[in-house]
C-alpha atoms as a PDB file:
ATOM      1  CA  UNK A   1     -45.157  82.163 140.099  1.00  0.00           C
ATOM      2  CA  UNK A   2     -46.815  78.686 139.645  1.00  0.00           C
ATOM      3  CA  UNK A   3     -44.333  76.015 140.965  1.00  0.00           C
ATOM      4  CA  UNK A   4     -43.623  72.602 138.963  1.00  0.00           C
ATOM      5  CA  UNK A   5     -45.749  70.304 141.539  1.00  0.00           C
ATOM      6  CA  UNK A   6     -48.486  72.141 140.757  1.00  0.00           C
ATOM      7  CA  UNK A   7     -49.093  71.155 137.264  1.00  0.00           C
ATOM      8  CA  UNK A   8     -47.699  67.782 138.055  1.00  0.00           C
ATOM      9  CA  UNK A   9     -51.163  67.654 139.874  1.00  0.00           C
ATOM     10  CA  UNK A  10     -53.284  69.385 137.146  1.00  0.00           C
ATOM     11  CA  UNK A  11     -51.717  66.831 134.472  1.00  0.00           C
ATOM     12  CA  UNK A  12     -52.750  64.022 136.858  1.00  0.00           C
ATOM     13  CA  UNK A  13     -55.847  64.753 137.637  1.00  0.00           C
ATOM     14  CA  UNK A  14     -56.658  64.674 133.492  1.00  0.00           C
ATOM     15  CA  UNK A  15     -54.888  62.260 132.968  1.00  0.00           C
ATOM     16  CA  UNK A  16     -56.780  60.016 135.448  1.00  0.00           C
ATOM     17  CA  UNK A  17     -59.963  61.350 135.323  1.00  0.00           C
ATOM     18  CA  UNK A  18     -60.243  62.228 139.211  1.00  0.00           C
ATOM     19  CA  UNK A  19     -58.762  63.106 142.198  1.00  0.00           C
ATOM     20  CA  UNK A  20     -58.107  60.108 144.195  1.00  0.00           C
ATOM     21  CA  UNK A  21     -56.360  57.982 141.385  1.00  0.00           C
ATOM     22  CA  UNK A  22     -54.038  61.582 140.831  1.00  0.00           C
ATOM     23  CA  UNK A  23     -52.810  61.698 143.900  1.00  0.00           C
ATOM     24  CA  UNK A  24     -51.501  58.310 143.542  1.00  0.00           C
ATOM     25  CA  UNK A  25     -50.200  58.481 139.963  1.00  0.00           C
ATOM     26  CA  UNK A  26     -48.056  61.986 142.382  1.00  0.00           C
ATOM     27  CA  UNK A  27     -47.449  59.061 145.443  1.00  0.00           C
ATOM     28  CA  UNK A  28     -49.486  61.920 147.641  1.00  0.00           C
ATOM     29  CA  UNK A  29     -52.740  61.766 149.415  1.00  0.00           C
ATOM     30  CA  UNK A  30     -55.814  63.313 148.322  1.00  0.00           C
ATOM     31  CA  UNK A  31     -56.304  65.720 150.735  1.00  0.00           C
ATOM     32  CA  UNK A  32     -52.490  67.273 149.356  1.00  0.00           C
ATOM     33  CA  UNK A  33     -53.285  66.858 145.636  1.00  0.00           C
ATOM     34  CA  UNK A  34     -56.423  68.714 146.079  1.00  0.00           C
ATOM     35  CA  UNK A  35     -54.678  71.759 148.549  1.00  0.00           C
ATOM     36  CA  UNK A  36     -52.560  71.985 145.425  1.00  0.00           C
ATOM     37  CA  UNK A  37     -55.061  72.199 142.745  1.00  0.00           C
ATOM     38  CA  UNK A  38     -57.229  74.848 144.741  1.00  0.00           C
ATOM     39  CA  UNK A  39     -53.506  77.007 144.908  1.00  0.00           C
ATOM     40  CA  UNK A  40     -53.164  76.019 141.136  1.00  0.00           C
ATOM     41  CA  UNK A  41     -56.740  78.267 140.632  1.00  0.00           C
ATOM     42  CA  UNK A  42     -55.691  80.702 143.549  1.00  0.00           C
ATOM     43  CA  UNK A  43     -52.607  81.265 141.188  1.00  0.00           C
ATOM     44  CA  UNK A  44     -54.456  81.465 137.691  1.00  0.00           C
ATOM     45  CA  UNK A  45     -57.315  83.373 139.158  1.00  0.00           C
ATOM     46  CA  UNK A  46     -59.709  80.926 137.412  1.00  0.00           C
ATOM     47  CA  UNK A  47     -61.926  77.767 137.850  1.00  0.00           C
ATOM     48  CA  UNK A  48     -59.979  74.886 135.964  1.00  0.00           C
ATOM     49  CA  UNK A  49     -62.494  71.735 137.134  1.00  0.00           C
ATOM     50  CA  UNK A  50     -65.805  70.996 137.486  1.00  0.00           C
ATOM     51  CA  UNK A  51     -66.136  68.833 140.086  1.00  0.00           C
ATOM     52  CA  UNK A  52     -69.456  66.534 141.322  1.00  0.00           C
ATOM     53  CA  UNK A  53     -69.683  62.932 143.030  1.00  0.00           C
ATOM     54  CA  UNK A  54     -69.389  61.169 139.424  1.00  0.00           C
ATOM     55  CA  UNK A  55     -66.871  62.589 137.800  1.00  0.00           C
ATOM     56  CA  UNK A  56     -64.008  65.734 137.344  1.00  0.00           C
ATOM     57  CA  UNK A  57     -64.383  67.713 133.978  1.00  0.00           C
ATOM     58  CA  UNK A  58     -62.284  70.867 132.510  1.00  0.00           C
ATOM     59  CA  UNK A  59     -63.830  74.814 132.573  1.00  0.00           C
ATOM     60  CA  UNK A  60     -63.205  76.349 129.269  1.00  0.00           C
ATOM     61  CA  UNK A  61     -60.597  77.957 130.902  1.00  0.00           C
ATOM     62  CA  UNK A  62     -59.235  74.248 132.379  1.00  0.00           C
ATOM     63  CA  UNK A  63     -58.958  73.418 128.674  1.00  0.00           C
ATOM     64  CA  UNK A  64     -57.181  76.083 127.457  1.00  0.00           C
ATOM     65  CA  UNK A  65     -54.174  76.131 130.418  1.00  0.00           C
ATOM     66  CA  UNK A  66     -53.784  72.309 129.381  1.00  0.00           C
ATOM     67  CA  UNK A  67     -52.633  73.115 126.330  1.00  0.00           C
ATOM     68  CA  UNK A  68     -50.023  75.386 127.794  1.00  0.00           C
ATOM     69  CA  UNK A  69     -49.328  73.170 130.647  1.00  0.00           C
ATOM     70  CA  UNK A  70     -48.126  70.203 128.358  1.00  0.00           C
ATOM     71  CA  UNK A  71     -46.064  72.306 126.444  1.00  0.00           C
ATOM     72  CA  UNK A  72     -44.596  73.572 129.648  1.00  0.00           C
ATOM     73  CA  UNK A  73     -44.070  70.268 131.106  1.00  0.00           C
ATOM     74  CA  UNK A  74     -42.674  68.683 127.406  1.00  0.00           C
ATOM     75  CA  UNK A  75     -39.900  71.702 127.634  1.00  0.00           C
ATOM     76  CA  UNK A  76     -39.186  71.304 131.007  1.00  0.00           C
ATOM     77  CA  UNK A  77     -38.327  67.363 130.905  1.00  0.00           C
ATOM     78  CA  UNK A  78     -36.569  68.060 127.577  1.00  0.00           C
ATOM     79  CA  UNK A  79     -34.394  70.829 129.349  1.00  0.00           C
ATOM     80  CA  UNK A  80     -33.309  68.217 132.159  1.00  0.00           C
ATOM     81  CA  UNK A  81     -32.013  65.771 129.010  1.00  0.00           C
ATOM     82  CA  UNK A  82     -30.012  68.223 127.613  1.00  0.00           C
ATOM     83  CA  UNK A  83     -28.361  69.591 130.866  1.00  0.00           C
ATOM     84  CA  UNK A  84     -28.102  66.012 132.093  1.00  0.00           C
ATOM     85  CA  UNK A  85     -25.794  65.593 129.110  1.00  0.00           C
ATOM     86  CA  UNK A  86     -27.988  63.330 126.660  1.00  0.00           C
ATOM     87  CA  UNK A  87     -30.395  64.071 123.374  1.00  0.00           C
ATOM     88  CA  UNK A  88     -33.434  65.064 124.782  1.00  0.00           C
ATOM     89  CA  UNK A  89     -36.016  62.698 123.745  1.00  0.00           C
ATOM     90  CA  UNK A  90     -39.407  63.923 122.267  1.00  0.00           C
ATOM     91  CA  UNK A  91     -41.875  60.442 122.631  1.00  0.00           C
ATOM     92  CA  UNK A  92     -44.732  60.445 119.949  1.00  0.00           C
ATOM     93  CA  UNK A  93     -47.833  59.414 121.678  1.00  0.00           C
ATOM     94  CA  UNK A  94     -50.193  57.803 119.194  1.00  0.00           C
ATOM     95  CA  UNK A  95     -53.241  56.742 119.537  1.00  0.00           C
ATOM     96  CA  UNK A  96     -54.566  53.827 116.947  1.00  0.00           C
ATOM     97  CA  UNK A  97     -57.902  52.765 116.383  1.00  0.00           C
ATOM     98  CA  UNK A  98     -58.899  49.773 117.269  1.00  0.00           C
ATOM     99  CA  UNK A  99     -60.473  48.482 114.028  1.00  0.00           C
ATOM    100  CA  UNK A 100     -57.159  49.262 111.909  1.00  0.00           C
ATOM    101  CA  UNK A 101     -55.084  46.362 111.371  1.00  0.00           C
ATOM    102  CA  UNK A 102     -52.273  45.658 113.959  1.00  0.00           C
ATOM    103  CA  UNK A 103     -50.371  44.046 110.683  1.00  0.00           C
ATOM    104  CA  UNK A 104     -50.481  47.893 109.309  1.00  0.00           C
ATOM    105  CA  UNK A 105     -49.299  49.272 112.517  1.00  0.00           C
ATOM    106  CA  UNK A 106     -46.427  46.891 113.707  1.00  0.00           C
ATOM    107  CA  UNK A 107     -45.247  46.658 109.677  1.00  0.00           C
ATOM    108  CA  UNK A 108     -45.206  50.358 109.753  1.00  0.00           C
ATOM    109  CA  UNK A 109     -43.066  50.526 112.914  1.00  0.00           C
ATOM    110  CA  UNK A 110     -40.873  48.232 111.578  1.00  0.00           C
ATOM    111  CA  UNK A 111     -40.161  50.110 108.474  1.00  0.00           C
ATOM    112  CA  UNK A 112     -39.573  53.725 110.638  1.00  0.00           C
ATOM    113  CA  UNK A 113     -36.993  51.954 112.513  1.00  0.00           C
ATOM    114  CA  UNK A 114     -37.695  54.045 115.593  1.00  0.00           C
ATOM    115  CA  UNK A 115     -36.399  53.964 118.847  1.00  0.00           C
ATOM    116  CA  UNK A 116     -38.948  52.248 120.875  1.00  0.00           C
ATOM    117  CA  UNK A 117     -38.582  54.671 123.588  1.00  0.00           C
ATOM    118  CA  UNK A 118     -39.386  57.773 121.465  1.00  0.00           C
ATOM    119  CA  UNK A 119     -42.983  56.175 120.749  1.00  0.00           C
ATOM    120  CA  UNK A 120     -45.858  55.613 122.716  1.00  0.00           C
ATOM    121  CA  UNK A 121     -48.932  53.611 121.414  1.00  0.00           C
ATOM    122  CA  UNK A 122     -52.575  53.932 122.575  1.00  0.00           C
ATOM    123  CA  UNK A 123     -54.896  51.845 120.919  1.00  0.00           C
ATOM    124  CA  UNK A 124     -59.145  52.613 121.505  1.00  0.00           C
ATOM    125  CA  UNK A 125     -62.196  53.399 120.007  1.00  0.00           C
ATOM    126  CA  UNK A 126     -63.188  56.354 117.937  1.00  0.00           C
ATOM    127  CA  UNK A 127     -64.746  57.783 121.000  1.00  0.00           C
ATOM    128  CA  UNK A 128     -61.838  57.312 123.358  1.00  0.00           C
ATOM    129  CA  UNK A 129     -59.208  58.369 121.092  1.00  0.00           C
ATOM    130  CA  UNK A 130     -60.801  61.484 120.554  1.00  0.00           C
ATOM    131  CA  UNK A 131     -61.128  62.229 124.265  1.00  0.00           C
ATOM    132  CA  UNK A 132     -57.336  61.822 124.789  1.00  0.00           C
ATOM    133  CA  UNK A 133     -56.718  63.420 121.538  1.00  0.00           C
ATOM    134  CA  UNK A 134     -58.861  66.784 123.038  1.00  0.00           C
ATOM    135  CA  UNK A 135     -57.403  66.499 126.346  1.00  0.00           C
ATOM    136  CA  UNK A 136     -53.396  66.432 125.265  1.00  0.00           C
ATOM    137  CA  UNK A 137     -53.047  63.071 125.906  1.00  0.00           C
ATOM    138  CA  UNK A 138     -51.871  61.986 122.941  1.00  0.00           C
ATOM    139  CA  UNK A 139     -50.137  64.354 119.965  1.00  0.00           C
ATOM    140  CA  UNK A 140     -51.689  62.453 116.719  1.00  0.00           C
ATOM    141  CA  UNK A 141     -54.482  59.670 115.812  1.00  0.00           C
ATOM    142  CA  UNK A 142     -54.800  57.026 113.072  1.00  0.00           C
ATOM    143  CA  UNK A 143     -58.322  57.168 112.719  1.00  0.00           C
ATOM    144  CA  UNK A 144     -61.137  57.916 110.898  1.00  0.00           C
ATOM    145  CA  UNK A 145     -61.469  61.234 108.789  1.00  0.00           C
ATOM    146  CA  UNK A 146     -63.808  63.445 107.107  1.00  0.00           C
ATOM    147  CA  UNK A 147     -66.580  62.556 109.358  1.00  0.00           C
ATOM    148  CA  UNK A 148     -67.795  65.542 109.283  1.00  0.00           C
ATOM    149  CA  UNK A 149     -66.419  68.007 112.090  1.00  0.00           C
ATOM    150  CA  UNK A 150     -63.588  70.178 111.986  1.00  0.00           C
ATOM    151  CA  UNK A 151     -62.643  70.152 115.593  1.00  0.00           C
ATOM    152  CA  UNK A 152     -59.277  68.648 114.938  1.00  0.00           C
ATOM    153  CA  UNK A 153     -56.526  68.980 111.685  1.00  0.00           C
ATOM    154  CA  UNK A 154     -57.008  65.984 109.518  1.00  0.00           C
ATOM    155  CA  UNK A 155     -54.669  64.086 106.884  1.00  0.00           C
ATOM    156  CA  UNK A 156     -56.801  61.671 105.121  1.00  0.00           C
ATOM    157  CA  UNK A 157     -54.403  58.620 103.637  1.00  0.00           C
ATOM    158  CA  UNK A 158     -56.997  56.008 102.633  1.00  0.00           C
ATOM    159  CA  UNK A 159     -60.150  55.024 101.629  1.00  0.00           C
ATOM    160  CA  UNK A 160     -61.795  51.663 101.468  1.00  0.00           C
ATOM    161  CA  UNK A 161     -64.938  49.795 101.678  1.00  0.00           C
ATOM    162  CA  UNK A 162     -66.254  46.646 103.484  1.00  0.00           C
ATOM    163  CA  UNK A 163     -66.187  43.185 102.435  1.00  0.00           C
ATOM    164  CA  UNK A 164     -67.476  39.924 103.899  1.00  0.00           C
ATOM    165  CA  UNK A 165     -64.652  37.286 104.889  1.00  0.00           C
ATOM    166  CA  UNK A 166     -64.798  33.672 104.675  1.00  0.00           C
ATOM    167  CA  UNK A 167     -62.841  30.491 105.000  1.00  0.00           C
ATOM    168  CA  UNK A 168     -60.953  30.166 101.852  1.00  0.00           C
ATOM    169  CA  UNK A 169     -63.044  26.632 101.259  1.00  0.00           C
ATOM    170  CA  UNK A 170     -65.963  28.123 101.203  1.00  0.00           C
ATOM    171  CA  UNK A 171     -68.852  27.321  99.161  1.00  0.00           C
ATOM    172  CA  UNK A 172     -69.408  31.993  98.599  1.00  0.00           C
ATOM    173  CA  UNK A 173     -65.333  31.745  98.176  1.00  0.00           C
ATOM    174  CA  UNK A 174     -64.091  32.902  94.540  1.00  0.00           C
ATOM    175  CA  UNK A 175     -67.502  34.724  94.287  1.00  0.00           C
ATOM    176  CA  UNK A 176     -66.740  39.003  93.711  1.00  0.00           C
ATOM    177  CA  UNK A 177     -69.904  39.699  95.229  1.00  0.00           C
ATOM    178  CA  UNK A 178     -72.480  38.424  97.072  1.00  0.00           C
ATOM    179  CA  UNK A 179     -75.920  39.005  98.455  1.00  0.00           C
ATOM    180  CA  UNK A 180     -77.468  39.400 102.119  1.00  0.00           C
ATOM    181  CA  UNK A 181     -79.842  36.782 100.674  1.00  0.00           C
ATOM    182  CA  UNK A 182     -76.686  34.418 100.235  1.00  0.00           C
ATOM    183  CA  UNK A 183     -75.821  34.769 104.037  1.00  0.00           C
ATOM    184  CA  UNK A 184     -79.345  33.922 105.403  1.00  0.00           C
ATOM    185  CA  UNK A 185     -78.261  29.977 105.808  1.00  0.00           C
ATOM    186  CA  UNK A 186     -75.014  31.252 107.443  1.00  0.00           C
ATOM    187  CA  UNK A 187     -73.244  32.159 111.049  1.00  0.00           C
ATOM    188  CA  UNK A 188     -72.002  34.570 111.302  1.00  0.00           C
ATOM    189  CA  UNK A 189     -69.183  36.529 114.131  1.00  0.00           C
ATOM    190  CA  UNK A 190     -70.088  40.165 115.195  1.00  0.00           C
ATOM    191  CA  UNK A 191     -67.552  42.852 115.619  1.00  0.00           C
ATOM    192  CA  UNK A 192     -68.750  44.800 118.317  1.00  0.00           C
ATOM    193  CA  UNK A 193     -66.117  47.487 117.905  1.00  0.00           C
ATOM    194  CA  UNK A 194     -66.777  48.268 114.515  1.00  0.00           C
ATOM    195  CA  UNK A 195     -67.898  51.448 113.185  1.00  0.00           C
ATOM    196  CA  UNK A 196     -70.012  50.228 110.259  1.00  0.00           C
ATOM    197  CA  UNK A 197     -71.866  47.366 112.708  1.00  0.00           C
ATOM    198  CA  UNK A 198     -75.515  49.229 112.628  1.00  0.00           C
ATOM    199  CA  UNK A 199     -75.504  49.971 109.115  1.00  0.00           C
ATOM    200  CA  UNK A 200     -74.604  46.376 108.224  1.00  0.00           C
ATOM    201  CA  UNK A 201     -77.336  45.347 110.795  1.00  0.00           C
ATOM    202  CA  UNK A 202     -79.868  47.220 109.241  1.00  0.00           C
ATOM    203  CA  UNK A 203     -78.361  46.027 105.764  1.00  0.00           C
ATOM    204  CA  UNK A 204     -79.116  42.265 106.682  1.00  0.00           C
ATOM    205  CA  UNK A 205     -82.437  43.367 108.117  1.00  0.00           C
ATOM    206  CA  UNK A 206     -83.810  45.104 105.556  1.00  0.00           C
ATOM    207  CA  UNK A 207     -83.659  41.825 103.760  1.00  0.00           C
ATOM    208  CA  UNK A 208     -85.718  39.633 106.329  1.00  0.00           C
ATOM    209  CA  UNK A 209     -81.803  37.811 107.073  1.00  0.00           C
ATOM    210  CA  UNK A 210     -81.522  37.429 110.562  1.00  0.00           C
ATOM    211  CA  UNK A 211     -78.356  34.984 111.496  1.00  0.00           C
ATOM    212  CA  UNK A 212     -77.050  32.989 114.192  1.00  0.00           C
ATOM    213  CA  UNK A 213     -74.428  34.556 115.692  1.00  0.00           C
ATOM    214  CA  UNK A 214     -71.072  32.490 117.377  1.00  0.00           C
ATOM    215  CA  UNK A 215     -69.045  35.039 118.161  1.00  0.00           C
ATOM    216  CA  UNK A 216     -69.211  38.823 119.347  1.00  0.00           C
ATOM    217  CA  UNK A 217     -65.482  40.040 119.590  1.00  0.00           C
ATOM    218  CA  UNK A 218     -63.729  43.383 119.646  1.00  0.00           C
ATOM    219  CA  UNK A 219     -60.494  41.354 119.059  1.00  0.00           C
ATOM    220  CA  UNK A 220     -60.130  41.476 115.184  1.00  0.00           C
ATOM    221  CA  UNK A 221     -56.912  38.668 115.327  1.00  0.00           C
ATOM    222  CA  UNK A 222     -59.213  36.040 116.537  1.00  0.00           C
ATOM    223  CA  UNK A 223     -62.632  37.186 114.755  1.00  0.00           C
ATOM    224  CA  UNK A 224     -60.271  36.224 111.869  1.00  0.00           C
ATOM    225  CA  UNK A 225     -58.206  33.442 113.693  1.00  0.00           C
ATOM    226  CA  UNK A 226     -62.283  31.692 113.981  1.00  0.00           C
ATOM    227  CA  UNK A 227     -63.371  32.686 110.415  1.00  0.00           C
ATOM    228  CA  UNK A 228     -60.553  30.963 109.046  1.00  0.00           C
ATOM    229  CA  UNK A 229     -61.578  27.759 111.692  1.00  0.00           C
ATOM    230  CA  UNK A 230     -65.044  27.653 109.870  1.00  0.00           C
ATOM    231  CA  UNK A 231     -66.762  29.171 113.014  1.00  0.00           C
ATOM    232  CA  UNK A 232     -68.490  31.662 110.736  1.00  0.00           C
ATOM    233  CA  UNK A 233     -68.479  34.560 108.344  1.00  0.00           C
ATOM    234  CA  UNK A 234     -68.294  38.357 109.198  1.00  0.00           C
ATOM    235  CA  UNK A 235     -67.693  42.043 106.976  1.00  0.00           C
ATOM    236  CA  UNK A 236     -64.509  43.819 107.860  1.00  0.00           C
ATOM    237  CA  UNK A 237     -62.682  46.365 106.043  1.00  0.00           C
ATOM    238  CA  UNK A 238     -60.707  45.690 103.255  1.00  0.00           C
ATOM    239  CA  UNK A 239     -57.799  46.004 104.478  1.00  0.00           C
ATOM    240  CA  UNK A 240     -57.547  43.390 106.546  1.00  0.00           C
ATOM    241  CA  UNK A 241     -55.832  39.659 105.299  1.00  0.00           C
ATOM    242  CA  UNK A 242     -55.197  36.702 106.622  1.00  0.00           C
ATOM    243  CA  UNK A 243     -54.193  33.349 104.992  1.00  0.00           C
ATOM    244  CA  UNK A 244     -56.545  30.701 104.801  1.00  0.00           C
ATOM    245  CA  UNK A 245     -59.605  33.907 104.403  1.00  0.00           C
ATOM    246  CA  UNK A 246     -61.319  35.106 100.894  1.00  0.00           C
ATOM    247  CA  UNK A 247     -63.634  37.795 100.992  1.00  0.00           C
ATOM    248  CA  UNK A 248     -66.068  38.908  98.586  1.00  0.00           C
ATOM    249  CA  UNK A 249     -68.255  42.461  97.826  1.00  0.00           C
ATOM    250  CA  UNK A 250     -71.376  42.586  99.942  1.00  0.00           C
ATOM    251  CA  UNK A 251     -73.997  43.792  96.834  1.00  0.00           C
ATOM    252  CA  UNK A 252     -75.643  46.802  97.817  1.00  0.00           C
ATOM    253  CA  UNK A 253     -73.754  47.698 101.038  1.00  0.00           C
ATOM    254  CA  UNK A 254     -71.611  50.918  99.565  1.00  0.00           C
ATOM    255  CA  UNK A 255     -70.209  52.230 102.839  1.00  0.00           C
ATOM    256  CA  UNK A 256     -66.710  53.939 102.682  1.00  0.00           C
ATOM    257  CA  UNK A 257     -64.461  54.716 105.310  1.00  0.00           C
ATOM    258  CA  UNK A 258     -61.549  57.256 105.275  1.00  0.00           C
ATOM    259  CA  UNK A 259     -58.482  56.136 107.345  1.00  0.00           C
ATOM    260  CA  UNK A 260     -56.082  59.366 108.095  1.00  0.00           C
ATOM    261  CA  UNK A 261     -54.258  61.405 110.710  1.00  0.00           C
ATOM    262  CA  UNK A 262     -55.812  63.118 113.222  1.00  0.00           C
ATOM    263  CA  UNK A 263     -53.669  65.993 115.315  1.00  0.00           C
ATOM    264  CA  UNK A 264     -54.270  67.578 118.888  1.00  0.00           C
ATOM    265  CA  UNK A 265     -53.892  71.762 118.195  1.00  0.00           C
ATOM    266  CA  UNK A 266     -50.538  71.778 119.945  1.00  0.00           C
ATOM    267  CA  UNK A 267     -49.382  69.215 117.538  1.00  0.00           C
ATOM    268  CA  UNK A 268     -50.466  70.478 114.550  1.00  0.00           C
ATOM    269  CA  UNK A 269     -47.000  70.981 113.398  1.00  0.00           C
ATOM    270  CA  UNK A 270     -46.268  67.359 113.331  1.00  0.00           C
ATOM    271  CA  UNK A 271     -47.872  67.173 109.996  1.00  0.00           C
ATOM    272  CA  UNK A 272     -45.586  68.908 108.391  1.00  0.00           C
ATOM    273  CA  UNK A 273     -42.476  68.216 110.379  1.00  0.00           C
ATOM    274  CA  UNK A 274     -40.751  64.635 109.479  1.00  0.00           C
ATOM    275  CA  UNK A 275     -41.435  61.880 111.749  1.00  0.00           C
ATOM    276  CA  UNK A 276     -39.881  58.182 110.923  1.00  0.00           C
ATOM    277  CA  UNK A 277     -43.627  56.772 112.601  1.00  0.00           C
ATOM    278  CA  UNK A 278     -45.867  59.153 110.414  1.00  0.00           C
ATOM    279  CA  UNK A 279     -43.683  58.873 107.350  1.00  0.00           C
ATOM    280  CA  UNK A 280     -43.879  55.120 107.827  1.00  0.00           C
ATOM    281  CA  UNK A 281     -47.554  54.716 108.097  1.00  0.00           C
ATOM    282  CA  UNK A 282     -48.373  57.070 104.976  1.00  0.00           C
ATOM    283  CA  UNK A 283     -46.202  55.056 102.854  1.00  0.00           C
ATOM    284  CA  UNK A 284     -48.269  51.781 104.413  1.00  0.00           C
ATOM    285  CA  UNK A 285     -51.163  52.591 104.180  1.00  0.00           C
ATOM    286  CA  UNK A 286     -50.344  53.850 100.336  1.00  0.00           C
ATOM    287  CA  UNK A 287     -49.323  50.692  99.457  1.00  0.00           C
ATOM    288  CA  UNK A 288     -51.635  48.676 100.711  1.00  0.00           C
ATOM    289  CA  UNK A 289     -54.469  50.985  99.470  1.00  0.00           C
ATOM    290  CA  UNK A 290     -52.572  50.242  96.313  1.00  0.00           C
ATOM    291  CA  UNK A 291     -53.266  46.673  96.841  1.00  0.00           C
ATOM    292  CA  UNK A 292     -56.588  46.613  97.493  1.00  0.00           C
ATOM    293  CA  UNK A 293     -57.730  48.717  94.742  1.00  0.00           C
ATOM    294  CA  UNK A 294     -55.058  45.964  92.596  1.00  0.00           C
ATOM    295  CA  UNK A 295     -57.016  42.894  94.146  1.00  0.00           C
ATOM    296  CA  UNK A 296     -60.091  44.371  93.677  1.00  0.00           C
ATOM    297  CA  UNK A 297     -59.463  44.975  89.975  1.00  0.00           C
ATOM    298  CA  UNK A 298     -58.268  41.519  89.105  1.00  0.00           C
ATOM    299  CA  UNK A 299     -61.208  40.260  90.797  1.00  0.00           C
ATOM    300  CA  UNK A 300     -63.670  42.135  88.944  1.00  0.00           C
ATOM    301  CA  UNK A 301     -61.899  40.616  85.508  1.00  0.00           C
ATOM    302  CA  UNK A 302     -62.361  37.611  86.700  1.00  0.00           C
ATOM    303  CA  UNK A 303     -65.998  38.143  87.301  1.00  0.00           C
ATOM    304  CA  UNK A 304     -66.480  39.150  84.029  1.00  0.00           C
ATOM    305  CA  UNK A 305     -64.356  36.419  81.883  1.00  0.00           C
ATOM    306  CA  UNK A 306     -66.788  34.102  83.532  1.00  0.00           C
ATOM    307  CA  UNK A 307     -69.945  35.526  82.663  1.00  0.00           C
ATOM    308  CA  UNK A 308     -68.945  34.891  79.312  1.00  0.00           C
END
């Protein structure tokens, strides 16, 4: 029989990545949390972490009793609810990526009109989210899709293309497109989180247009909080807005991105099951996709009434 405690301690030690900060997310000292996780293995038969100086990683068989050891642990903190006499609460954890609009995200909330406890928000890179989406630590992602594994169920939602963003007084403002060439004179603000950087780097120089750069920022609020000051120009994804910023084709730069759900395998069923969150972000993210293909339409009319 494998107590509770036990995978209390497994749990922790994923969760935190290694043994001394787990035995203080279980208020025990490492010495304990380790006597446990050696009966854990005793129990199981099994090797469930590889261990070394720099780090604590999962056996094979370490990832597959996670799976069942999250389930276990869900049930078991449901089962107190009930008995305690209220609705059990099943929390969403969700993990966002870091270059999709917080306007999407907090808009989307809004509309699901969920209990605040009942969702838990992780926002990261593509790399990160992944991680926690393979270890159990979160049940779905809003990321990017159709990248070209198949490790995890995907629901793609939208697809969209770059654009580069400017004050709306700017000289390239009103333009539909413009060229690298156009940007030489310019300053421009890196985002350092974004997943298209080194093909827009090698975009500019390919066409001898090498910038001065004010700003590197994995914050996309103030990258366009400063290109909306004047501080410079960047290319973001279509989707984002902001008053006071125009934005404009980049000619030749075709890169698409697919914006979808991703789902750990013990979540699969989420996709299929109503959730007010998931619900709420499809019907976002349709509409604005919408949107952008709208603006995008009226722009190129415009484009072409002038050449006229």
């Amino acid at each position: 029989m494998i107590e509770r405690y036990l995978l209390r301690y497994f749990l922790a030690v994923v969760d935190q990545g290694n043994f001394s900060r787990a035995a203080a997310a279980c208020n025990v000292s490492q010495p304990t949390l380790s006597a446990g996780i050696a009966k854990l293995e005793q129990a199981v038969e099994t090797q469930l972490f590889i261990r070394s100086n720099q780090r604590v990683q999962l056996t094979e068989a370490g990832a597959r009793f996670l799976v069942h050891a999250r389930r276990i642990e869900r049930e078991f903190n449901e089962a107190l609810q009930a008995m305690g006499g209220s609705n059990p609460r099943t929390v969403l954890r969700m993990g966002v990526l870091g270059s999709v609009p917080g306007a999407l995200v907090s808009a989307a909330f809004a509309a699901a009109r969920c209990d605040p406890e009942t969702v838990e928000f992780v926002f990261g890179t593509e790399r990160e989210l992944l991680g926690q989406l393979g270890r159990g630590r979160i049940e779905v992602c809003l990321g990017l899709v159709d990248r070209g594994g198949e490790r995890f169920l995907e629901e793609p939602l939208m697809e969209e293309g770059y654009s580069v963003v400017m004050p709306e007084a700017h000289p390239l403002a009103g333009k539909r497109q413009v060229t690298a060439e156009e940007l030489s004179r310019e300053t421009m603000i890196v985002r350092r989180h974004c997943e298209a950087l080194s093909e827009t780097s090698r975009h500019f120089l390919e066409r001898g247009v090498r910038p001065h750069f004010a700003l590197r920022s994995t914050n996309d609020e103030r990258v366009m909080q400063m290109v909306c000051a004047g501080l410079g120009v960047t290319v973001m994804p279509d989707c984002y807005r902001a008053p006071g910023m125009a934005s404009a084709k980049m000619a030749g730069f075709d890169m698409q991105r697919i914006l979808g759900f991703l789902f750990a395998h013990e979540a699969e069923h989420l996709q299929a099951e109503p959730h007010p969150m998931l619900d709420a972000l499809r019907a976002v993210l349709g509409n604005h996709a919408t949107g952008v293909a709208r603006n995008l339409s009226s722009k190129a009319g415009a484009g072409n009434t002038n050449s006229r």
